[in-house]
C-alpha atoms as a PDB file:
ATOM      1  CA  UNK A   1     -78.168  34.849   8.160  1.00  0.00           C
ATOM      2  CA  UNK A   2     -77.468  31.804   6.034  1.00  0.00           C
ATOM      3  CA  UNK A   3     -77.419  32.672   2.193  1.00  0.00           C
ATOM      4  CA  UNK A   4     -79.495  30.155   0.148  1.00  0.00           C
ATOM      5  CA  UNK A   5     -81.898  30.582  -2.839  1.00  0.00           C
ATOM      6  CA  UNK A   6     -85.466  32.221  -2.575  1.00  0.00           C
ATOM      7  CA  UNK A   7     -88.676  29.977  -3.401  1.00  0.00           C
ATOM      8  CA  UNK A   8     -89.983  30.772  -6.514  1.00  0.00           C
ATOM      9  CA  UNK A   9     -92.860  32.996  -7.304  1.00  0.00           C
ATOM     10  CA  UNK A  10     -96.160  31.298  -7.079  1.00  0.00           C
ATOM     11  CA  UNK A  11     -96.412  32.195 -10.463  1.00  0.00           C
ATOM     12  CA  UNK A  12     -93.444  30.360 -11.685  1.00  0.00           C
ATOM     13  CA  UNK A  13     -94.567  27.211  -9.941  1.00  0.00           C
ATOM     14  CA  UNK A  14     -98.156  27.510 -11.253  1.00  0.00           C
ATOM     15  CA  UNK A  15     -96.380  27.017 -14.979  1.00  0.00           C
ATOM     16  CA  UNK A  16     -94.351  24.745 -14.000  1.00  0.00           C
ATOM     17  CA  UNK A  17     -97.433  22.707 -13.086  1.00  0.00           C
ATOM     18  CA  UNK A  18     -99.673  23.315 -16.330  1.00  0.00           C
ATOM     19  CA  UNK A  19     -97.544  20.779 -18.739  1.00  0.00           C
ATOM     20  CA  UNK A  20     -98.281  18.100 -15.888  1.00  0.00           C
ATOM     21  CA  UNK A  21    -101.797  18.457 -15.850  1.00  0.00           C
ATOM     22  CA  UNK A  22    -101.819  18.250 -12.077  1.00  0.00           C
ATOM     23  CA  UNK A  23    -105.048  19.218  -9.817  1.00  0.00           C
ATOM     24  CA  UNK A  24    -102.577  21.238  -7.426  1.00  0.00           C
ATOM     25  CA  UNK A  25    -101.924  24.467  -6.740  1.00  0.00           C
ATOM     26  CA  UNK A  26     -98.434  25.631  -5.783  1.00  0.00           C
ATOM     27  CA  UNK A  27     -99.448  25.386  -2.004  1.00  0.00           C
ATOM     28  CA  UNK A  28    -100.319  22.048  -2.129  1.00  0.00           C
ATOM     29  CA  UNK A  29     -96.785  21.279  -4.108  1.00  0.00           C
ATOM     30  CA  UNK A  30     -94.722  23.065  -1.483  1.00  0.00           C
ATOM     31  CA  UNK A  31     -96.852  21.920   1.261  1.00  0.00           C
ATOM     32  CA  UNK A  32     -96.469  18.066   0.587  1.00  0.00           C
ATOM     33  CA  UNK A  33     -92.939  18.686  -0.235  1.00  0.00           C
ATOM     34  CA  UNK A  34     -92.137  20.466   2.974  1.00  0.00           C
ATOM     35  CA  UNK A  35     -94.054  17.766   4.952  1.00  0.00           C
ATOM     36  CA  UNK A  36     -92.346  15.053   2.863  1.00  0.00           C
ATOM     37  CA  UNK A  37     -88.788  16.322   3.728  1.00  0.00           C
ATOM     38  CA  UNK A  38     -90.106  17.343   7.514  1.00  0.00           C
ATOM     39  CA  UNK A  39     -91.202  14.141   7.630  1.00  0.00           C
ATOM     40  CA  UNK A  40     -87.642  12.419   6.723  1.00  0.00           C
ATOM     41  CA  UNK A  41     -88.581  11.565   3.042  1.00  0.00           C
ATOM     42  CA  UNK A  42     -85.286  11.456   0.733  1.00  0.00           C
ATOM     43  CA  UNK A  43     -83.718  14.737  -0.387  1.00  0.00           C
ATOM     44  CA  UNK A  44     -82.931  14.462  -3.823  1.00  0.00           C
ATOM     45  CA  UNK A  45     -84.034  11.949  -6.592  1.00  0.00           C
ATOM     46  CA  UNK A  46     -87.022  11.985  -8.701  1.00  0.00           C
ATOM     47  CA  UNK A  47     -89.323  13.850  -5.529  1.00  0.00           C
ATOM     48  CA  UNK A  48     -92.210  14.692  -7.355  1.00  0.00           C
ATOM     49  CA  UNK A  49     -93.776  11.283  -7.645  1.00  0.00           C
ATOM     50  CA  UNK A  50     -92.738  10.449  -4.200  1.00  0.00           C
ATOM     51  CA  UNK A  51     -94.325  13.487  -2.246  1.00  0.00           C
ATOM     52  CA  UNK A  52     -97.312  13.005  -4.657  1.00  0.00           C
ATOM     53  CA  UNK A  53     -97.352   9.360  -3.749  1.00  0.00           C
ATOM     54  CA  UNK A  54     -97.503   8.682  -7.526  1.00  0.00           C
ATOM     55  CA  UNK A  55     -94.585   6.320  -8.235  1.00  0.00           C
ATOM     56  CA  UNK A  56     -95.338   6.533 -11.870  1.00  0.00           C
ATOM     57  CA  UNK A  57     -95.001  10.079 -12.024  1.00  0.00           C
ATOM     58  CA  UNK A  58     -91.807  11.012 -14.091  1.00  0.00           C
ATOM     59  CA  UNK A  59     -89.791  14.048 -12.393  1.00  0.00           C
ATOM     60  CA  UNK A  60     -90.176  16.738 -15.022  1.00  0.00           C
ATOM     61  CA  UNK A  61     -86.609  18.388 -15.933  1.00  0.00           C
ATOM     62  CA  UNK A  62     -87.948  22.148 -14.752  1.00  0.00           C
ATOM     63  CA  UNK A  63     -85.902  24.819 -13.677  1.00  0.00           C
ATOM     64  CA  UNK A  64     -88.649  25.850 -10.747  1.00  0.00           C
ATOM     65  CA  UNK A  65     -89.763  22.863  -9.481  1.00  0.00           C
ATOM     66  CA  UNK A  66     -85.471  22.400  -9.172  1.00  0.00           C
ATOM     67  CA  UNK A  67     -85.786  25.303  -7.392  1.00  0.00           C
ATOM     68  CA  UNK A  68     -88.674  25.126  -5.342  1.00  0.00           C
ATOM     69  CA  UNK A  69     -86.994  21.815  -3.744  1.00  0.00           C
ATOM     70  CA  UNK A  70     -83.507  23.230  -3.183  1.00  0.00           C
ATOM     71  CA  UNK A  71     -84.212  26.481  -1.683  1.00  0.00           C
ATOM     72  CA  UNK A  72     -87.235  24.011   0.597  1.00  0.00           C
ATOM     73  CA  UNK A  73     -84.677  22.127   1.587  1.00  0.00           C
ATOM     74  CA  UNK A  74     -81.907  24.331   2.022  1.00  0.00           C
ATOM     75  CA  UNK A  75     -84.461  27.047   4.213  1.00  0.00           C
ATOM     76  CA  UNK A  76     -85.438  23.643   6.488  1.00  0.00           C
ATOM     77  CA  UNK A  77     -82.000  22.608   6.997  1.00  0.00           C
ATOM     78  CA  UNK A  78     -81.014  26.625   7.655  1.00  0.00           C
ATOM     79  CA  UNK A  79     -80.008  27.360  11.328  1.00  0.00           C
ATOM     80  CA  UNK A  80     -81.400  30.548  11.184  1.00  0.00           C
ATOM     81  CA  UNK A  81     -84.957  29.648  10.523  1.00  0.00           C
ATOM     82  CA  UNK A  82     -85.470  31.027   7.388  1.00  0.00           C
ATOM     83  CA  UNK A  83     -87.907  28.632   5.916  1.00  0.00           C
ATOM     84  CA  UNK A  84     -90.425  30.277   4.273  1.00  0.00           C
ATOM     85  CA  UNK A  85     -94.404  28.986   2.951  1.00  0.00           C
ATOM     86  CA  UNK A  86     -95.402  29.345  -0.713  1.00  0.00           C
ATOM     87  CA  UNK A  87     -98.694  30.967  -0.670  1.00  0.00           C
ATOM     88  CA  UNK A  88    -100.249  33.793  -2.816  1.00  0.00           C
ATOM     89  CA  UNK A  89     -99.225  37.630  -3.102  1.00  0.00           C
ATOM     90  CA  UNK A  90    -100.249  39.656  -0.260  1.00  0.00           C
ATOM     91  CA  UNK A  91    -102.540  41.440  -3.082  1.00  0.00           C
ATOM     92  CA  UNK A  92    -104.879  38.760  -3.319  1.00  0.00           C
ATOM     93  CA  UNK A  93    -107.940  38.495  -1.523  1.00  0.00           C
ATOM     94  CA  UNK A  94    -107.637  37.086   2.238  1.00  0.00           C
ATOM     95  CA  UNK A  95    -109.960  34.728   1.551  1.00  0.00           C
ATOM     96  CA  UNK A  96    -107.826  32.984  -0.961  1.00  0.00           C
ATOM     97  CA  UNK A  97    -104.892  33.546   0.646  1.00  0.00           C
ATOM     98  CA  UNK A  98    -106.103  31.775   3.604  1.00  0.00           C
ATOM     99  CA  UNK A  99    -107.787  28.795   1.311  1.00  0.00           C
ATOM    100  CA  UNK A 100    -104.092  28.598   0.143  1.00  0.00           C
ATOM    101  CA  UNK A 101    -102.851  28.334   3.626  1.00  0.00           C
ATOM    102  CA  UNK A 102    -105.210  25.435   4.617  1.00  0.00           C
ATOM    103  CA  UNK A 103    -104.650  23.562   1.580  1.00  0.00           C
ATOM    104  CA  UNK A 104    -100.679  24.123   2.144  1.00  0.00           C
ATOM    105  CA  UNK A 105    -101.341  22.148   6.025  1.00  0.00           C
ATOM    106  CA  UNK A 106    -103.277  19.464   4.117  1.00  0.00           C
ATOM    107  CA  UNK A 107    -100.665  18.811   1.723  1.00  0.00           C
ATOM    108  CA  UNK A 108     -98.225  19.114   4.511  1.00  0.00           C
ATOM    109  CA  UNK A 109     -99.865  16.178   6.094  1.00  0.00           C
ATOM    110  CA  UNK A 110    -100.053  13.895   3.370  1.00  0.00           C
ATOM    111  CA  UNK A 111     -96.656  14.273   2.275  1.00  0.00           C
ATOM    112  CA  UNK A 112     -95.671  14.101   5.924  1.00  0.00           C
ATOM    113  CA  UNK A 113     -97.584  10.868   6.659  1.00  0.00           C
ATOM    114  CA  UNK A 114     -96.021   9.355   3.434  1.00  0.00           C
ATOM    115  CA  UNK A 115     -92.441   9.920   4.443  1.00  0.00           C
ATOM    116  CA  UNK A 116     -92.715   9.972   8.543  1.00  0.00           C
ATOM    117  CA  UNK A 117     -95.032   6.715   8.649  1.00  0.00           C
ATOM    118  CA  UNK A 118     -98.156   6.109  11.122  1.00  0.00           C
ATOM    119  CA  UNK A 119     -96.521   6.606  14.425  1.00  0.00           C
ATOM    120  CA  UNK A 120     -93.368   9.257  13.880  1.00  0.00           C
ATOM    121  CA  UNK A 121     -91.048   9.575  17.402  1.00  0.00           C
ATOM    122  CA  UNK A 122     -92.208  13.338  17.729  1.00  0.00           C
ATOM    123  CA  UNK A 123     -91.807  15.320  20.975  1.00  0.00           C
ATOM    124  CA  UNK A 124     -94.755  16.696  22.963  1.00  0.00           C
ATOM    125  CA  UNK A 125     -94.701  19.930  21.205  1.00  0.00           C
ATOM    126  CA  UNK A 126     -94.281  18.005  17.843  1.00  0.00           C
ATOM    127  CA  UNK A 127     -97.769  16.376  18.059  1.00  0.00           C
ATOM    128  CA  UNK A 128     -99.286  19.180  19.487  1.00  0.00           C
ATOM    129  CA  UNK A 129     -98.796  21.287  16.430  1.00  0.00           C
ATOM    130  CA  UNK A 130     -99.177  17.902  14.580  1.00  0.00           C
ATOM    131  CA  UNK A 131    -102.872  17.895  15.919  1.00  0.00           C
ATOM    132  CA  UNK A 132    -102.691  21.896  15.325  1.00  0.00           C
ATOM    133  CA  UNK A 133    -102.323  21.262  12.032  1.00  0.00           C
ATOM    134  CA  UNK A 134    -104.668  18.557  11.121  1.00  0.00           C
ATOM    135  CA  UNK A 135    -107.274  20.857  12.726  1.00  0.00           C
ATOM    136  CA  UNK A 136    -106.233  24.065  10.307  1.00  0.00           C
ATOM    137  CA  UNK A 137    -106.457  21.093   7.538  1.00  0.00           C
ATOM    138  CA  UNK A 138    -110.071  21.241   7.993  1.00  0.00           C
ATOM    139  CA  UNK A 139    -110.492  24.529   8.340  1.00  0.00           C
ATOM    140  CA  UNK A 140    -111.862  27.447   5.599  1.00  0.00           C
ATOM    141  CA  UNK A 141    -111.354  31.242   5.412  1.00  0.00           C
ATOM    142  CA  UNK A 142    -114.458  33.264   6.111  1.00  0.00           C
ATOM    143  CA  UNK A 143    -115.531  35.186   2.282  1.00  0.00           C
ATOM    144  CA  UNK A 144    -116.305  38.199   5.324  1.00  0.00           C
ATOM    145  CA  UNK A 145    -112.836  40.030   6.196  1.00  0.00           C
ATOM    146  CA  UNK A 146    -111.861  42.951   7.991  1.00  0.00           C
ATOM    147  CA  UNK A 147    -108.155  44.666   9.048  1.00  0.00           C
ATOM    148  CA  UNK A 148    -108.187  41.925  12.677  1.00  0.00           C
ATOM    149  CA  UNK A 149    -108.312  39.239   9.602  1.00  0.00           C
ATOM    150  CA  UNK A 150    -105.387  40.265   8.060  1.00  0.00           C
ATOM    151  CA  UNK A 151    -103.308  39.608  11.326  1.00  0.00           C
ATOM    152  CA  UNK A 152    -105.499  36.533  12.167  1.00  0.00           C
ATOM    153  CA  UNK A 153    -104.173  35.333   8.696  1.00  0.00           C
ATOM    154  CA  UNK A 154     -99.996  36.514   9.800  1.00  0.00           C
ATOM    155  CA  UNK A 155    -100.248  34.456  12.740  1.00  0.00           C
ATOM    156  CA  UNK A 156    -102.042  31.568  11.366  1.00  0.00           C
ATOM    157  CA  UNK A 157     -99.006  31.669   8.604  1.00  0.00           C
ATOM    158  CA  UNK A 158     -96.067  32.305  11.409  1.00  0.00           C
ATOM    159  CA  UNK A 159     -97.511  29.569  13.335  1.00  0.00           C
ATOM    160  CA  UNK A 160     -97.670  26.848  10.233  1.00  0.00           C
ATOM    161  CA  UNK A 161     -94.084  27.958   9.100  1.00  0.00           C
ATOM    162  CA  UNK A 162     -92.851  26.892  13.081  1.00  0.00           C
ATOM    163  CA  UNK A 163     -94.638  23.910  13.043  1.00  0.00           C
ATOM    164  CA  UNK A 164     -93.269  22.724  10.047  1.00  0.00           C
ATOM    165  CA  UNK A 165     -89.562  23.777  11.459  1.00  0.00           C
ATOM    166  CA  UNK A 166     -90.421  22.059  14.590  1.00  0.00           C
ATOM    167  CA  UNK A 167     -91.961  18.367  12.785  1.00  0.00           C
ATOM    168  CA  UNK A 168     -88.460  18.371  10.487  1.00  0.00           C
ATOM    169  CA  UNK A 169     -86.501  19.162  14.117  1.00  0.00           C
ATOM    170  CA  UNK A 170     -88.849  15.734  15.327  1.00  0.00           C
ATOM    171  CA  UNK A 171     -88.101  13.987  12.528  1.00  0.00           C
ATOM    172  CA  UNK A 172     -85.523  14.506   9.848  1.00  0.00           C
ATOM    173  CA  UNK A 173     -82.934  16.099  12.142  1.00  0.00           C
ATOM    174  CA  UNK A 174     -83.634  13.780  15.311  1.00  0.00           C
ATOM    175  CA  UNK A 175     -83.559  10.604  13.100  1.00  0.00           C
ATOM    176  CA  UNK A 176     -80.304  11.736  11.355  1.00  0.00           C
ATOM    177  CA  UNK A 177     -78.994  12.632  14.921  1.00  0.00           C
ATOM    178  CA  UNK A 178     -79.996   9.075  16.060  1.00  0.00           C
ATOM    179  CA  UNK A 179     -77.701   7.555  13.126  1.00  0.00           C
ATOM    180  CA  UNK A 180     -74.539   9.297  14.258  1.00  0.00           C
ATOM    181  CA  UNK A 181     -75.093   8.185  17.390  1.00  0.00           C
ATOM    182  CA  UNK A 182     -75.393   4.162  16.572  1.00  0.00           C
END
């Protein structure tokens, strides 16, 4: 397995976010970054006000949100698949933790659309779990939950985490592909 740095905590992003006086959780931030950088959207630079789509935002010199892009970056670029979402703690409630989840996909989207453009080149499995998840985007976790929940909610998560791998594979790996080739 490829050795690269974990994600922060959510907690460590959630400060990270207070000086900034953003209305987003950590999801959201790690879900329009991955979907910026699945989408093909530049690596490096001043990131924040480019996945946010806020050109005036200034890139805040923070330790996690450094790290929160490096170790997204470096787990989507990993061979081994080790990319990894940034939700809450297993110990809080399901029905936050899946709120989290379907706020990460709509994040994922935007950024996504910002950096992949109206019409990406995406394979037949791409915009199938493209549609897949715009249609979690909309979704919201039941207040009611019981033990089949809990595994409802691991899949739900295993299946984002591929589709994300699988849009980057589309997009940022194909187009970068495409370049060598030309």
């Amino acid at each position: 397995m490829s050795e690269f740095s974990p994600l922060p905590t959510w907690q460590q992003i959630d400060a990270a976010l207070q000086p900034l006086q953003l209305a987003l959780t950590p999801a959201e931030l790690h879900g329009a970054l991955t979907g910026w950088l699945a989408g093909g959207g530049a690596a490096g630079g001043a990131w924040l006000g480019k996945v946010l789509a806020d050109d005036e935002l200034p890139q805040p010199d923070d330790e996690a949100l450094r790290a929160l892009h490096n170790a997204t970056l470096a787990a989507l670029e990993d061979g081994e698949f080790g990319f990894r979402l940034l939700l809450p703690d297993e110990d809080w409630p399901l029905q936050q933790r899946g709120n989290a989840l379907f706020d990460w996909c709509r994040a994922f989207l935007g950024g996504f659309g910002l950096a992949a453009g109206a019409e990406p080149a995406l394979s037949e499995d791409g915009n199938e779990a493209l549609e897949d998840l715009a249609r979690l985007a909309m979704a919201e976790a039941d207040s009611e939950v019981d033990e089949e929940d809990e595994q409802a909610f691991a899949e739900l998560e295993e299946f984002v985490r591929v589709a994300a791998l699988l849009l980057h594979g589309d997009c940022a790996l194909a187009a970068r592909h495409r370049k060598k080739l030309h």
